[in-house]
C-alpha atoms as a PDB file:
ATOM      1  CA  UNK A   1     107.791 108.316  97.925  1.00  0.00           C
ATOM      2  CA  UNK A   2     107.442 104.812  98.080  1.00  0.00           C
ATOM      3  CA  UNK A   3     109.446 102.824  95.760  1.00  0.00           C
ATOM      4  CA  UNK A   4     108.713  99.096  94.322  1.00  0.00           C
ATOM      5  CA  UNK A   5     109.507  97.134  97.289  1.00  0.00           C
ATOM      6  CA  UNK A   6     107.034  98.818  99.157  1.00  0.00           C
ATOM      7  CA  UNK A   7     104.310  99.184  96.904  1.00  0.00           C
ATOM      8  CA  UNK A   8     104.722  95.109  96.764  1.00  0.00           C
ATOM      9  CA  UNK A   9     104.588  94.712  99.997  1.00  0.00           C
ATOM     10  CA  UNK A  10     101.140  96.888 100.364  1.00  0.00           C
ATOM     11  CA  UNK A  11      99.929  94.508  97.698  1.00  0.00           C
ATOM     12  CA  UNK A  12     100.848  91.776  99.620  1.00  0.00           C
ATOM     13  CA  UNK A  13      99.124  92.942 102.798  1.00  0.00           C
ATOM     14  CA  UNK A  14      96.047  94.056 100.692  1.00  0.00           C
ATOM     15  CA  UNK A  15      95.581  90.631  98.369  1.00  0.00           C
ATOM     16  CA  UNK A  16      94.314  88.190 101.416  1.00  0.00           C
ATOM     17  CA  UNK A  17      92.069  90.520 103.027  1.00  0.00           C
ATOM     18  CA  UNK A  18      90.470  91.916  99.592  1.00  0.00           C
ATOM     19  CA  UNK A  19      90.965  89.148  96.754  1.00  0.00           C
ATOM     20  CA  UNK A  20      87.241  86.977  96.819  1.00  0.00           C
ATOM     21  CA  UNK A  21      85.618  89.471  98.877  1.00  0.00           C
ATOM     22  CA  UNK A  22      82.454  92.105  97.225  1.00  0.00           C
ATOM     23  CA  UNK A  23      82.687  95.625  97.938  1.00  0.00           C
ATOM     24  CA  UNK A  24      79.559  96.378  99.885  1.00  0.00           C
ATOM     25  CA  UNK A  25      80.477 100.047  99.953  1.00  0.00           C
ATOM     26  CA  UNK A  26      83.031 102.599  99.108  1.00  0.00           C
ATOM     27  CA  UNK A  27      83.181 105.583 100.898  1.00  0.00           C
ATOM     28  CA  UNK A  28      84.858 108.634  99.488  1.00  0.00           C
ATOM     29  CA  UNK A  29      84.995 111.683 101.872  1.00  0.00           C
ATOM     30  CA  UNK A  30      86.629 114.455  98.976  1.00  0.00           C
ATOM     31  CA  UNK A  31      86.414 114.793  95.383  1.00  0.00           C
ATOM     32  CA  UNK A  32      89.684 114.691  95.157  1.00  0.00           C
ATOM     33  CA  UNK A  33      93.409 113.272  95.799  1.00  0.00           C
ATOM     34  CA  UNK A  34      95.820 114.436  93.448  1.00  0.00           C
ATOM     35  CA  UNK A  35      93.035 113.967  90.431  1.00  0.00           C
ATOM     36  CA  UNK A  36      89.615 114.023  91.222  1.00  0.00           C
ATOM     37  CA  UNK A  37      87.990 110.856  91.485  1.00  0.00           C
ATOM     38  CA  UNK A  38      86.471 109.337  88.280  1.00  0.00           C
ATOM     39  CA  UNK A  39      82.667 110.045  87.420  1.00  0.00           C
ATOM     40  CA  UNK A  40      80.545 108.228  89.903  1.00  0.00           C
ATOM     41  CA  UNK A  41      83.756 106.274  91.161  1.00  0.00           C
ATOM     42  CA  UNK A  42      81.724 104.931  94.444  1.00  0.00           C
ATOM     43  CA  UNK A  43      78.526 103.203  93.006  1.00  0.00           C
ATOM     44  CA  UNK A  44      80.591 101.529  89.889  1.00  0.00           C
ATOM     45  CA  UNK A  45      82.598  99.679  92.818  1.00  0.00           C
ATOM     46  CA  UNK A  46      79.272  98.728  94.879  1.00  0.00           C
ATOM     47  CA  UNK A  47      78.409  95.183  95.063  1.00  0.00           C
ATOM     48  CA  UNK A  48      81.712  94.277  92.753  1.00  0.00           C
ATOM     49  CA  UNK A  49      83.756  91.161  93.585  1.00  0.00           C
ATOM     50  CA  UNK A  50      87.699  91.468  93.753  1.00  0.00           C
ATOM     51  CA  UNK A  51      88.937  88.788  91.364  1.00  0.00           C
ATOM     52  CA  UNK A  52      92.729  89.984  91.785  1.00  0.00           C
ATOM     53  CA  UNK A  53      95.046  92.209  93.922  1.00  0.00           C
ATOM     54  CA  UNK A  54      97.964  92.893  91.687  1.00  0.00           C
ATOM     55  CA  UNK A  55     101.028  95.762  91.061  1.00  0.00           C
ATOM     56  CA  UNK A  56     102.669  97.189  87.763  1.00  0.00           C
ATOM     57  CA  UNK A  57     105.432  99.194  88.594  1.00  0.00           C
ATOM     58  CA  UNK A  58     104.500 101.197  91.558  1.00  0.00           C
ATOM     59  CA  UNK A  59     100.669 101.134  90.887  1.00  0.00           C
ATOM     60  CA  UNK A  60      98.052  98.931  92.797  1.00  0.00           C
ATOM     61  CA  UNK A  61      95.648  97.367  90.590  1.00  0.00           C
ATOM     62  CA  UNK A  62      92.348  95.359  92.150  1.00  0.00           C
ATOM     63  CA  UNK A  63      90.729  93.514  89.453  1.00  0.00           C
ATOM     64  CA  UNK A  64      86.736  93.492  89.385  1.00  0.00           C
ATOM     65  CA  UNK A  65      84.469  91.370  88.571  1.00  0.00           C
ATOM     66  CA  UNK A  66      82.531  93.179  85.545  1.00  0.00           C
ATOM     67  CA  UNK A  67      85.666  93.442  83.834  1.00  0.00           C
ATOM     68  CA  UNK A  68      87.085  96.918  85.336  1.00  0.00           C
ATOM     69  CA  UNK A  69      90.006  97.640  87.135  1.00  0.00           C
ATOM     70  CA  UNK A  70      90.752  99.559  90.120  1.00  0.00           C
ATOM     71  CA  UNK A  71      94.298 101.799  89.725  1.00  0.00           C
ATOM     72  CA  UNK A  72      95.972 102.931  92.545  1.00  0.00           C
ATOM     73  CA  UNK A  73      99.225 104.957  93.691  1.00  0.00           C
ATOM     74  CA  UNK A  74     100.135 105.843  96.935  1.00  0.00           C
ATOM     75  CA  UNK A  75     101.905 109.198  96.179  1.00  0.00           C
ATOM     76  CA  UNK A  76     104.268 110.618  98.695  1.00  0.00           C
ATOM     77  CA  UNK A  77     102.256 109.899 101.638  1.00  0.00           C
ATOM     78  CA  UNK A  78      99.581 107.519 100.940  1.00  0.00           C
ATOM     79  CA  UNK A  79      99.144 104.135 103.241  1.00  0.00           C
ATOM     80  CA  UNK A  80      96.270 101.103 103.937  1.00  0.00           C
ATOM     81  CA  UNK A  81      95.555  99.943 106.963  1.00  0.00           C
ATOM     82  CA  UNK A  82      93.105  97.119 107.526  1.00  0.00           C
ATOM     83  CA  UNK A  83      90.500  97.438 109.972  1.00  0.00           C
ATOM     84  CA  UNK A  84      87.491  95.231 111.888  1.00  0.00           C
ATOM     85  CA  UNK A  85      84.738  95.699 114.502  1.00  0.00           C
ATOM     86  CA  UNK A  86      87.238  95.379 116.647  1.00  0.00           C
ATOM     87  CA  UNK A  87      89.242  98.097 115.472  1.00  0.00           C
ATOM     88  CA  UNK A  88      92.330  99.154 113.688  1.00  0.00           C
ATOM     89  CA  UNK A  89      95.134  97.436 113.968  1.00  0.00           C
ATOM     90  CA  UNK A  90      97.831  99.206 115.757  1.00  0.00           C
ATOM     91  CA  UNK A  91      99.961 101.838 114.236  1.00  0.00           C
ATOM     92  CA  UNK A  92     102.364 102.485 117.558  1.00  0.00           C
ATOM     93  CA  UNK A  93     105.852 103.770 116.233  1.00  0.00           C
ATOM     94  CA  UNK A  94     105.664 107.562 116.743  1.00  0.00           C
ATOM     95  CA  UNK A  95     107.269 107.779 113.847  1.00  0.00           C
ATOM     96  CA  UNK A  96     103.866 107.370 111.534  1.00  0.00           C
ATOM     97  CA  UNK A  97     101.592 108.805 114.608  1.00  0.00           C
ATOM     98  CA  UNK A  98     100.715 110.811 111.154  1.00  0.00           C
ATOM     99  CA  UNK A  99      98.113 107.749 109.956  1.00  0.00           C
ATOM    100  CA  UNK A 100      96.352 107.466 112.679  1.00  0.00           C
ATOM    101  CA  UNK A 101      95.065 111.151 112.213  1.00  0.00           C
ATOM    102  CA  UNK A 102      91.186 109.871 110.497  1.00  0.00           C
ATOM    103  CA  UNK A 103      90.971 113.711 108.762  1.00  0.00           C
ATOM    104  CA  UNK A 104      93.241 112.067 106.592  1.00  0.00           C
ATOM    105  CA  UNK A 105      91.270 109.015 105.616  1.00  0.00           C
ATOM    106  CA  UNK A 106      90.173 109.781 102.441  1.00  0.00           C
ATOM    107  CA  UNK A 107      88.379 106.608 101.073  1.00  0.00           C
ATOM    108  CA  UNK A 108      87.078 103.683 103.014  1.00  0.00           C
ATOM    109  CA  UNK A 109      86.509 100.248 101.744  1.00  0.00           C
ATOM    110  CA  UNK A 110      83.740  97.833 103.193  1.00  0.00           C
ATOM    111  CA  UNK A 111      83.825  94.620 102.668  1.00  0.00           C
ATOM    112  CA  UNK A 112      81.520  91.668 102.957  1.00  0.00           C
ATOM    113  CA  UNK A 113      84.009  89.843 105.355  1.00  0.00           C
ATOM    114  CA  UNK A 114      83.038  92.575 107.755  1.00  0.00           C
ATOM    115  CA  UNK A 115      86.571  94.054 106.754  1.00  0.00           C
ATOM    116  CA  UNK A 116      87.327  97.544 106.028  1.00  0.00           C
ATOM    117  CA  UNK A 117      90.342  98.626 103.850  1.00  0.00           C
ATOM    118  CA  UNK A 118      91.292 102.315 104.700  1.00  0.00           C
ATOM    119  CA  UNK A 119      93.611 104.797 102.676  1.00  0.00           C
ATOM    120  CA  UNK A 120      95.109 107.233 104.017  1.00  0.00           C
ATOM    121  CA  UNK A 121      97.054 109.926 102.746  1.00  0.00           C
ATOM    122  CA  UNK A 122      98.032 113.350 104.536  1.00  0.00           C
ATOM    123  CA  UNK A 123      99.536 115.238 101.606  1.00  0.00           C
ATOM    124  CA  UNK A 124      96.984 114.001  98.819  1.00  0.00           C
ATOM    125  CA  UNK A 125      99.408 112.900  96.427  1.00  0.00           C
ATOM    126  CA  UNK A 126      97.603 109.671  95.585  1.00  0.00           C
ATOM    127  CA  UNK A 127      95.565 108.250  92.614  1.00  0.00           C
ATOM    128  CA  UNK A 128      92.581 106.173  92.886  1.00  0.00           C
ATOM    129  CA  UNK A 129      90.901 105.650  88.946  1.00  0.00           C
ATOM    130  CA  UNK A 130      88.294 103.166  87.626  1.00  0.00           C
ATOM    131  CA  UNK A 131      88.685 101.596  83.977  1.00  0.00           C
ATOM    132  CA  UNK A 132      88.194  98.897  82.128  1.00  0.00           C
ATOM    133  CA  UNK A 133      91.351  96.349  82.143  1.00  0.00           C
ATOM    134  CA  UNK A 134      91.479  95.959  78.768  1.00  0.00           C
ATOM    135  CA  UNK A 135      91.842  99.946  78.238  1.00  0.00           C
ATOM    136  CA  UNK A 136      94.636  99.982  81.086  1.00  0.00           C
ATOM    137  CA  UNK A 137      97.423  99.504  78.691  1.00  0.00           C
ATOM    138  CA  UNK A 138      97.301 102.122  77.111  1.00  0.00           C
ATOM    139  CA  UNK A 139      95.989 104.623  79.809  1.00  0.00           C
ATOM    140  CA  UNK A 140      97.727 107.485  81.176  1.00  0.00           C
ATOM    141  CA  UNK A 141      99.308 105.497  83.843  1.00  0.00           C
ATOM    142  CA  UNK A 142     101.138 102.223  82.031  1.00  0.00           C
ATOM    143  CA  UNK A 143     101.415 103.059  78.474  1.00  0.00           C
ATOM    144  CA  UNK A 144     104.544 104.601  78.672  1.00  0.00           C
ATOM    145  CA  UNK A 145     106.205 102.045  81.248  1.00  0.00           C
ATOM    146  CA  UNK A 146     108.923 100.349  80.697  1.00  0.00           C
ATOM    147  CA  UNK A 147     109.658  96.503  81.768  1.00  0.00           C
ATOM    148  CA  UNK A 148     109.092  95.190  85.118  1.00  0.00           C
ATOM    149  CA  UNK A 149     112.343  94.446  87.188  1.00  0.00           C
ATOM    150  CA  UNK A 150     111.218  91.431  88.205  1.00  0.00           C
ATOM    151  CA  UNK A 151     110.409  87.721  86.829  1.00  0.00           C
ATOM    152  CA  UNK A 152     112.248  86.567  83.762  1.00  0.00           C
ATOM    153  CA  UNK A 153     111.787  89.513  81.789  1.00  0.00           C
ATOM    154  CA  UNK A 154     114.958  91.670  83.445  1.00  0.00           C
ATOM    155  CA  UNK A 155     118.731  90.123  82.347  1.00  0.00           C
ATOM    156  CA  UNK A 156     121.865  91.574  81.234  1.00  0.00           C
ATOM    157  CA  UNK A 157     120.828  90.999  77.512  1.00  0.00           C
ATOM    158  CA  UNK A 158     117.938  92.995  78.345  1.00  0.00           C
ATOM    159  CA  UNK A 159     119.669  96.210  79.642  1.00  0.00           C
ATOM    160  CA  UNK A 160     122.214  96.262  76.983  1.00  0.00           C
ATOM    161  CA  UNK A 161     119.557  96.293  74.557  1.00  0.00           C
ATOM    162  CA  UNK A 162     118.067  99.279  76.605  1.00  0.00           C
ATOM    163  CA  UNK A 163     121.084 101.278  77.687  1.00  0.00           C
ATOM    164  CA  UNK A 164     123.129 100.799  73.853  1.00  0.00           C
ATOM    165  CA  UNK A 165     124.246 104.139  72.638  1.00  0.00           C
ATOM    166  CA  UNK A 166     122.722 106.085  75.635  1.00  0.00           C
ATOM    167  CA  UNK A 167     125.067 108.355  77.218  1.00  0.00           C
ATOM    168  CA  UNK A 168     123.081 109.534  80.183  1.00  0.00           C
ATOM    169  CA  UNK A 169     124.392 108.429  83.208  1.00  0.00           C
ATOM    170  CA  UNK A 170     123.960 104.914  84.301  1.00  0.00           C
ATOM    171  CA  UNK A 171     121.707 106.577  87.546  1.00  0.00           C
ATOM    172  CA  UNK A 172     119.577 108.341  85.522  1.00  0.00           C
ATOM    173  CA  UNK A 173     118.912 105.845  83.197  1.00  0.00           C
ATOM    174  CA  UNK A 174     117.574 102.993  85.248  1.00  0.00           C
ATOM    175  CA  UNK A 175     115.717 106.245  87.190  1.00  0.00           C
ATOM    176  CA  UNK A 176     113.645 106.229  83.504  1.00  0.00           C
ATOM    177  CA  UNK A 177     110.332 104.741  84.103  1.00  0.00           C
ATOM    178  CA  UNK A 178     110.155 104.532  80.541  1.00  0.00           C
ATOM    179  CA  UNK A 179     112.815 101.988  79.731  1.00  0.00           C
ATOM    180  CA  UNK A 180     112.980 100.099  83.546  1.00  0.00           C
ATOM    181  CA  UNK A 181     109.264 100.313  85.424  1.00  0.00           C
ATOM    182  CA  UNK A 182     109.137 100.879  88.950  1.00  0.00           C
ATOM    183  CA  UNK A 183     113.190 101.421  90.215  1.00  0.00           C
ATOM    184  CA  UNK A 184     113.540 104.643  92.475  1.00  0.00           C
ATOM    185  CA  UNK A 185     116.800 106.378  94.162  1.00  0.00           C
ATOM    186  CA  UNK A 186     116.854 103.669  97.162  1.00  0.00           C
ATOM    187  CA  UNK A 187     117.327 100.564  95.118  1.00  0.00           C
ATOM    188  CA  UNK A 188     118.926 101.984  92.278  1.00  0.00           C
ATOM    189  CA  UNK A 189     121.440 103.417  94.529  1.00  0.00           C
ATOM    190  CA  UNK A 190     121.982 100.114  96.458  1.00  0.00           C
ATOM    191  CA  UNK A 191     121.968  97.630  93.107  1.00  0.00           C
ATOM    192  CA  UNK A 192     124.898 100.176  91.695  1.00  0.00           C
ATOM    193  CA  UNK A 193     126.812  99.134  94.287  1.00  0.00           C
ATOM    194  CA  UNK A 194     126.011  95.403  94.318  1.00  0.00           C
ATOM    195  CA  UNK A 195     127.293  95.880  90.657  1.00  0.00           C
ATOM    196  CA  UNK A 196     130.368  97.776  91.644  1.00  0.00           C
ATOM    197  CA  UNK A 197     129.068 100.159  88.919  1.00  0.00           C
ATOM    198  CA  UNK A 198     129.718 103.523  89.265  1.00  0.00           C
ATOM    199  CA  UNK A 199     126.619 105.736  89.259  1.00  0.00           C
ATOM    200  CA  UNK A 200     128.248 108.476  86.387  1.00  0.00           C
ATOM    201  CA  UNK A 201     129.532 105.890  84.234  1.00  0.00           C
ATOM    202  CA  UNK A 202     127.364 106.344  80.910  1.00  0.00           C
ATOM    203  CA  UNK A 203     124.547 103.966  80.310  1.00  0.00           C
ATOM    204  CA  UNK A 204     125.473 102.600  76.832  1.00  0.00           C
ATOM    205  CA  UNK A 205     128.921 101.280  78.728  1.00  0.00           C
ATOM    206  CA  UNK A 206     126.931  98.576  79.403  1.00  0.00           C
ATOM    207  CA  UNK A 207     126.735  97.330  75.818  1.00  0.00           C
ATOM    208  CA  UNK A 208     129.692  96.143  73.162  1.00  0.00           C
ATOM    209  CA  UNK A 209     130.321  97.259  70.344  1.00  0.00           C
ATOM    210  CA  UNK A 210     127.713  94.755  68.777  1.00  0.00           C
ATOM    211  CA  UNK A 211     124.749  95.286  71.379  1.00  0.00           C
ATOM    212  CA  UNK A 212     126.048  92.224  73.622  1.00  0.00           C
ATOM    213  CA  UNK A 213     125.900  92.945  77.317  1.00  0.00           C
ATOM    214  CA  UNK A 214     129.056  93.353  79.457  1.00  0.00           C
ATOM    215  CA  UNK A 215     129.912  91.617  82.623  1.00  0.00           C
ATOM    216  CA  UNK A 216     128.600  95.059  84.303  1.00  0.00           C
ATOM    217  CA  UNK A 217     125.183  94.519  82.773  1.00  0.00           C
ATOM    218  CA  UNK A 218     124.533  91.033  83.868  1.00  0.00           C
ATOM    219  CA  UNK A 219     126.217  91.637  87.698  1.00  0.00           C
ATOM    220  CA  UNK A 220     123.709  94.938  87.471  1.00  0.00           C
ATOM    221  CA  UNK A 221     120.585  92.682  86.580  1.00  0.00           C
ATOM    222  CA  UNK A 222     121.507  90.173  89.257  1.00  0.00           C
ATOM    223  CA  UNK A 223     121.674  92.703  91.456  1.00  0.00           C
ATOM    224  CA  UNK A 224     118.770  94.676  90.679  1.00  0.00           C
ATOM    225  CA  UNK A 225     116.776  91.718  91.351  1.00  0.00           C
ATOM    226  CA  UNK A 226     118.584  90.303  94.281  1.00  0.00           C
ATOM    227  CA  UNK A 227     118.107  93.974  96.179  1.00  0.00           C
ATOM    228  CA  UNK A 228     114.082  94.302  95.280  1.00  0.00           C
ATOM    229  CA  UNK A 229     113.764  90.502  96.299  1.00  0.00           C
ATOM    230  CA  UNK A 230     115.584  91.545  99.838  1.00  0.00           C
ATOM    231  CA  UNK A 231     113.636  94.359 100.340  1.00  0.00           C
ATOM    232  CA  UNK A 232     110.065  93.181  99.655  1.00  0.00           C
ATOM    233  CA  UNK A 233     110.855  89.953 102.246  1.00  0.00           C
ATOM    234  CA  UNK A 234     111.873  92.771 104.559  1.00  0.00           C
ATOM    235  CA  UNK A 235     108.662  94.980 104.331  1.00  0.00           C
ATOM    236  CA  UNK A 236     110.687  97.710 101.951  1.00  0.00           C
ATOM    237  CA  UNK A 237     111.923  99.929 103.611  1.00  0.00           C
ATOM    238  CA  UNK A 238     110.629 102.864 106.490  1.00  0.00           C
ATOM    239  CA  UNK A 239     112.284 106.241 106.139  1.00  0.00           C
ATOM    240  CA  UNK A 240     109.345 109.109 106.001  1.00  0.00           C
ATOM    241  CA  UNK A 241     105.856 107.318 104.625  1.00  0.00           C
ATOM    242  CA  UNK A 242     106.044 103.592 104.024  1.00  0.00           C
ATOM    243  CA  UNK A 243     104.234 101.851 106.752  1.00  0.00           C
ATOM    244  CA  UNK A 244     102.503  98.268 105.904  1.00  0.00           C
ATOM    245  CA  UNK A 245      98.874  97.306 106.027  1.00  0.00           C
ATOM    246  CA  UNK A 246      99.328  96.052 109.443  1.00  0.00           C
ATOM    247  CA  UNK A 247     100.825  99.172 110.683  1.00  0.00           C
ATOM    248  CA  UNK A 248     104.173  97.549 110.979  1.00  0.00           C
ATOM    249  CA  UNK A 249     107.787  99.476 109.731  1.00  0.00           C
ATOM    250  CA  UNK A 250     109.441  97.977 106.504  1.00  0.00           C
ATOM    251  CA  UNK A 251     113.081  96.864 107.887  1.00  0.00           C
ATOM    252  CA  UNK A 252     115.464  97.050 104.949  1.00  0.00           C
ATOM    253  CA  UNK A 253     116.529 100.677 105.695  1.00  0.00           C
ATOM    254  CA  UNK A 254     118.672  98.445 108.043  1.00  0.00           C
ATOM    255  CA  UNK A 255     120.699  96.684 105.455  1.00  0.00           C
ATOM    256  CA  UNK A 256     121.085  99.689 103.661  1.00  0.00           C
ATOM    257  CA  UNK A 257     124.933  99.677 101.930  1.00  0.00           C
ATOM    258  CA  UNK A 258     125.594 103.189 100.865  1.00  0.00           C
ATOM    259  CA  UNK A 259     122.381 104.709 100.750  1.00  0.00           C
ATOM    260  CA  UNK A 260     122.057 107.781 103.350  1.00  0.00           C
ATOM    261  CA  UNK A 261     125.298 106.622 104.851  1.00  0.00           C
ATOM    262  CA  UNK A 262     127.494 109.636 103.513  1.00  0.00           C
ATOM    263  CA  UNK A 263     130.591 109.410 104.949  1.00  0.00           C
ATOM    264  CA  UNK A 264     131.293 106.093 106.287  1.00  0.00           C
ATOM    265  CA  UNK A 265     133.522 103.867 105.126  1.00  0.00           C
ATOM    266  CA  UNK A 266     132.182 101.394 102.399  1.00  0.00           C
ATOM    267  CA  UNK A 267     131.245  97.686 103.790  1.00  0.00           C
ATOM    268  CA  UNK A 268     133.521  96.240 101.299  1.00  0.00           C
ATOM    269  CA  UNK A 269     136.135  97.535 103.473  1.00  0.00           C
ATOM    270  CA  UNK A 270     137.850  99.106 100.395  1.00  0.00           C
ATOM    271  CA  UNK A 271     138.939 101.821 102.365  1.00  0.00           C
ATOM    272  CA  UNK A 272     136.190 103.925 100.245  1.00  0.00           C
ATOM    273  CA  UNK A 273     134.239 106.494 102.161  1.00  0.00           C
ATOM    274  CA  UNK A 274     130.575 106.897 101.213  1.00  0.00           C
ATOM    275  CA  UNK A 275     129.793 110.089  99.069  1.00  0.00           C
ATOM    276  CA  UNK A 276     127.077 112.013  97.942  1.00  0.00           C
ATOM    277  CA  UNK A 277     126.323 113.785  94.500  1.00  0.00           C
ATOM    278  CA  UNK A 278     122.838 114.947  92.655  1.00  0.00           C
ATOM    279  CA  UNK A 279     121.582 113.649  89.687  1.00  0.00           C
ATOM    280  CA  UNK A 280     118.695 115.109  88.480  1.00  0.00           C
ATOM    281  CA  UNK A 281     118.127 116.783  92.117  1.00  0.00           C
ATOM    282  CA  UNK A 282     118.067 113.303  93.588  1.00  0.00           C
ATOM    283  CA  UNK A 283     121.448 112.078  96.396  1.00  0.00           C
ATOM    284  CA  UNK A 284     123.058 109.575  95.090  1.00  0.00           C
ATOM    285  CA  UNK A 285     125.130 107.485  97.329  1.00  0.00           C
ATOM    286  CA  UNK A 286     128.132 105.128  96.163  1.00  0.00           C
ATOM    287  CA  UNK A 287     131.649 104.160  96.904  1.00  0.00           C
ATOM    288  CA  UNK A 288     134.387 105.891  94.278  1.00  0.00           C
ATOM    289  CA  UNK A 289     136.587 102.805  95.271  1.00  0.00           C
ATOM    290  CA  UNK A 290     135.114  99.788  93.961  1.00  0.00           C
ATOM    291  CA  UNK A 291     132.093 101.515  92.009  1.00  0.00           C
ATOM    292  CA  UNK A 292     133.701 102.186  88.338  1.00  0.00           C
END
């Protein structure tokens, strides 16, 4: 499933071809994705302008112009591609030869550029839902998210304040949508070991006694940011689904430090060997050398 990175990077490819631009049409070719589309979902977004492209946690949002909002999430399999009169743009690697199959384009955008925005999305896992913004706080989707892991917001002090007297594992907790929006098993996987912190360690370790945040908290904020800022300039990354707007792979699988590398030695050259454990029924990947 795509993870933050990736989601940020779809917004990124969506926002210049959609922000400005009315929506001439929408075409919607099943009730349903994983919910059925909202009452009369394609004539609300006729002849609306798109004011905004935006993304909270791993949600797509495209502001309208009447004061609605546009909620999107791209499941397990869902992608955009952007399209013209002269065609799609090329999705080549063989590896995604799955989006190019039009039985699974499931709602098509026109535009009044001339543009069309297509999602597609094999296994039906996404979410497309029409509201107005100021009810999207406290709709199904965000009200129960937890801070964004990027901007100001996300510091050591932060995650102590979080994490104090929580003795789940340090993996599962930043896995918690409810207390960190938007992390998933890649990143959170990859910023543990930025941190040196070990995944099993309990979460409230990262507090003192009096709710101040250790070194471990602030090296784990620093790194949570540092690893979402690397993989969003890379495109996120391309294992199964992700594949950007312009049909191009995410690269940051490439950089990867421990994750899916069980059994190689650790780049710290710590003489660690990459291992693999569940948590929650998710592999976790870390070094037992210099992750504590």
């Amino acid at each position: 499933m795509p993870e933050l990175p990736e989601v940020e990077t779809v917004r990124r490819g969506l926002a210049p071809v959609m922000e400005g631009q009315t929506i001439v049409k929408a075409d919607v070719r099943r009730p349903d994705l994983r919910r059925p589309f909202p009452a009369r979902f394609a004539s609300r977004l006729k002849g609306r302008r798109v004011t905004g492209v935006g993304r909270r946690a791993k949600y797509l949002t495209v502001d309208l112009d009447d004061g609605s909002v546009l909620i999107m999430h791209l499941g397990m399999s869902g992608s955009f591609r952007v399209e013209d009169d002269g065609g799609a743009r090329s999705l080549s690697d063989p590896y995604h030869r799955r989006s190019k199959l039009r039985a699974h384009d499931h709602v098509v955008f026109h535009l009044g550029s001339g543009k069309r925005v297509v999602f597609n999305d094999p296994r039906r896992f996404g979410i497309m839902d029409l509201m107005l913004r100021v009810e999207a706080p406290e709709s199904a989707h965000f009200r129960a998210l937890g801070i964004e892991p990027l901007g100001n917001v996300l510091d050591g002090a932060i995650l102590a304040k979080l994490f104090a007297g929580r003795k789940a594992p340090l993996k599962a907790a930043l896995m918690d949508q409810r207390l960190v929006a938007g992390l998933g098993n890649i990143y959170v996987c990859e910023a543990l070991w930025r941190a040196r912190l070990s995944p099993d360690r309990a979460a409230g370790t990262l507090a003192t006694r009096t709710g101040k945040p250790t070194a471990g908290a602030d090296r784990l904020a620093d790194a949570i940011r540092t690893v979402l800022e690397a993989a969003i300039k890379a495109g996120g990354s391309s294992l199964r689904d992700h594949i950007r707007t312009n049909g191009e792979l995410g690269d940051f699988q490439h950089t990867f430090a421990v994750y899916d590398r069980e059994g190689e030695p650790c780049p710290r050259k710590d003489r660690g060997i990459i291992r693999r454990k569940l948590h929650s029924g998710r592999s976790t990947f870390y070094c037992p050398v210099c992750q504590r």
